[in-house]
C-alpha atoms as a PDB file:
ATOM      1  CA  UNK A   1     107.769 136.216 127.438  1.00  0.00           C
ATOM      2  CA  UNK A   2     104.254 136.560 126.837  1.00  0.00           C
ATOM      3  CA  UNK A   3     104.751 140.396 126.605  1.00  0.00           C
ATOM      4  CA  UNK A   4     106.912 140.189 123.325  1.00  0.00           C
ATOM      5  CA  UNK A   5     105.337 142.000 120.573  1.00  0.00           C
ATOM      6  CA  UNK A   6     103.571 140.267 117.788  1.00  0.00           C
ATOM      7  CA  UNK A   7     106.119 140.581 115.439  1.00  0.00           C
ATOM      8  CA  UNK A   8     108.632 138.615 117.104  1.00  0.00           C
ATOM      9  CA  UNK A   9     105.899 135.663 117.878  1.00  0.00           C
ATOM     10  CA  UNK A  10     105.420 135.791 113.983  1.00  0.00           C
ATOM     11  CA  UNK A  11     108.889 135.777 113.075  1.00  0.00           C
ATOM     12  CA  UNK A  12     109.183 132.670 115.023  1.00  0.00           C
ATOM     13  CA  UNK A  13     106.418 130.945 112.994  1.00  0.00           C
ATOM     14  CA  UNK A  14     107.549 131.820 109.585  1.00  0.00           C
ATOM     15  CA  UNK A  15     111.269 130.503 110.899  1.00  0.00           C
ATOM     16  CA  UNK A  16     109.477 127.296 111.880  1.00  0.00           C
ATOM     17  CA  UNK A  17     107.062 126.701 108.796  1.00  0.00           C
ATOM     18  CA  UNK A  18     109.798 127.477 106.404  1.00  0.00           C
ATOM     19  CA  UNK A  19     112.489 124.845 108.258  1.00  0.00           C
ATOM     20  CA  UNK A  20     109.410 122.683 107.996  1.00  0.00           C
ATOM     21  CA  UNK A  21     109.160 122.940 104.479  1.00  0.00           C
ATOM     22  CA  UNK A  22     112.804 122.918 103.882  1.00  0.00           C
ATOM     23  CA  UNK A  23     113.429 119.877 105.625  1.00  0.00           C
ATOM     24  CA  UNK A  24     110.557 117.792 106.739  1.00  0.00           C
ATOM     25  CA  UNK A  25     112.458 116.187 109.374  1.00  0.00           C
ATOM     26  CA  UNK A  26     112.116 119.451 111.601  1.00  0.00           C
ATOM     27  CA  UNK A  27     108.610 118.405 111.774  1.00  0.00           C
ATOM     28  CA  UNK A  28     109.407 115.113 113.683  1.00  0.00           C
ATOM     29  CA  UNK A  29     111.833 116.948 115.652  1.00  0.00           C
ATOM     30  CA  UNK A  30     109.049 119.548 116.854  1.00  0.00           C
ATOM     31  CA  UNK A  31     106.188 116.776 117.320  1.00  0.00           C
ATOM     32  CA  UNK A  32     108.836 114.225 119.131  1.00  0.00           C
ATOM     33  CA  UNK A  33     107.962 115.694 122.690  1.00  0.00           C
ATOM     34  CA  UNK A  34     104.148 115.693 122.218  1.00  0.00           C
ATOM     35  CA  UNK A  35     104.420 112.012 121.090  1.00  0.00           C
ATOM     36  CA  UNK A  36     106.456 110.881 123.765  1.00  0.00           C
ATOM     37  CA  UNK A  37     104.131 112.934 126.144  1.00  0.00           C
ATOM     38  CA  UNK A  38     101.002 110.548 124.713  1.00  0.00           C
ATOM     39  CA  UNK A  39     102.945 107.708 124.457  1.00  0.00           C
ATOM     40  CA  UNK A  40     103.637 107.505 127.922  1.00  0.00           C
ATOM     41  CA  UNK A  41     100.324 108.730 129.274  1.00  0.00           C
ATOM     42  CA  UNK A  42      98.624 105.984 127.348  1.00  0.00           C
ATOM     43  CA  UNK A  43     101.257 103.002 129.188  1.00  0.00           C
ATOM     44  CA  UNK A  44      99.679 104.341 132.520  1.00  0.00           C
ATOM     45  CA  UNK A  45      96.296 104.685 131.226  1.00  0.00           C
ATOM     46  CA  UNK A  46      96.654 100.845 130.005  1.00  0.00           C
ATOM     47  CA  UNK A  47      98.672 100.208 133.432  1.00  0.00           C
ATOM     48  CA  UNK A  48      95.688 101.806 135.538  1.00  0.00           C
ATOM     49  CA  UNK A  49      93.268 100.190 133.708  1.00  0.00           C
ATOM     50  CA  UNK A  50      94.943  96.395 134.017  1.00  0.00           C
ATOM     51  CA  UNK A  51      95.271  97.114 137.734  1.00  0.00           C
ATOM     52  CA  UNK A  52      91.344  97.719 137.864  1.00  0.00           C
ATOM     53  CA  UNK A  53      90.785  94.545 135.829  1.00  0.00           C
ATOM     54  CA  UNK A  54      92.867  92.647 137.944  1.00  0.00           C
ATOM     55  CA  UNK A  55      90.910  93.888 141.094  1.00  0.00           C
ATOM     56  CA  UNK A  56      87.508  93.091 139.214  1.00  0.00           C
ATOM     57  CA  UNK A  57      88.908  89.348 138.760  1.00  0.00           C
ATOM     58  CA  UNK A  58      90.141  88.582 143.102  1.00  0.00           C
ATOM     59  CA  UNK A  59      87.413  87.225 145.080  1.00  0.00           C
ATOM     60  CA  UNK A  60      86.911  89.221 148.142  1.00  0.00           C
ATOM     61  CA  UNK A  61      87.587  87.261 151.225  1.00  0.00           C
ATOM     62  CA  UNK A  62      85.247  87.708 154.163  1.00  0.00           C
ATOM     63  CA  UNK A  63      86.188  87.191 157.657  1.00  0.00           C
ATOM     64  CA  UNK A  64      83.558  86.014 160.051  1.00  0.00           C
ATOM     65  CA  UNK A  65      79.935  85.385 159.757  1.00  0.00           C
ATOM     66  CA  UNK A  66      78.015  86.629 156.706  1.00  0.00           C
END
């Protein structure tokens, strides 16, 4: 796909900025996937990030002598 000319990757933007401007609802349409994308990589960010606090707080027990 990367082969295409020029023309046809321009003709796609003009279709896209002009249904943006038409109707700005295509623009939370396109940006929907990127959101969700960062949406859920910040839950497991905040998820990894509890875990390691959670960690920090537990006393390590030590068996035997110190």
């Amino acid at each position: 796909m990367a082969t295409r000319s020029l023309s046809l990757w321009l003709l796609i933007a003009v279709v896209v900025v002009t249904a943006i401007m038409v109707h700005p609802s295509f623009a939370a349409l396109l940006t929907a996937p990127v959101q969700l994308g960062l949406l859920i990589a910040l839950r497991w960010q905040a998820r990894r990030e509890g875990r390691a606090a959670e960690k920090a707080l537990r006393v390590p027990l030590r068996r035997g002598f110190v």
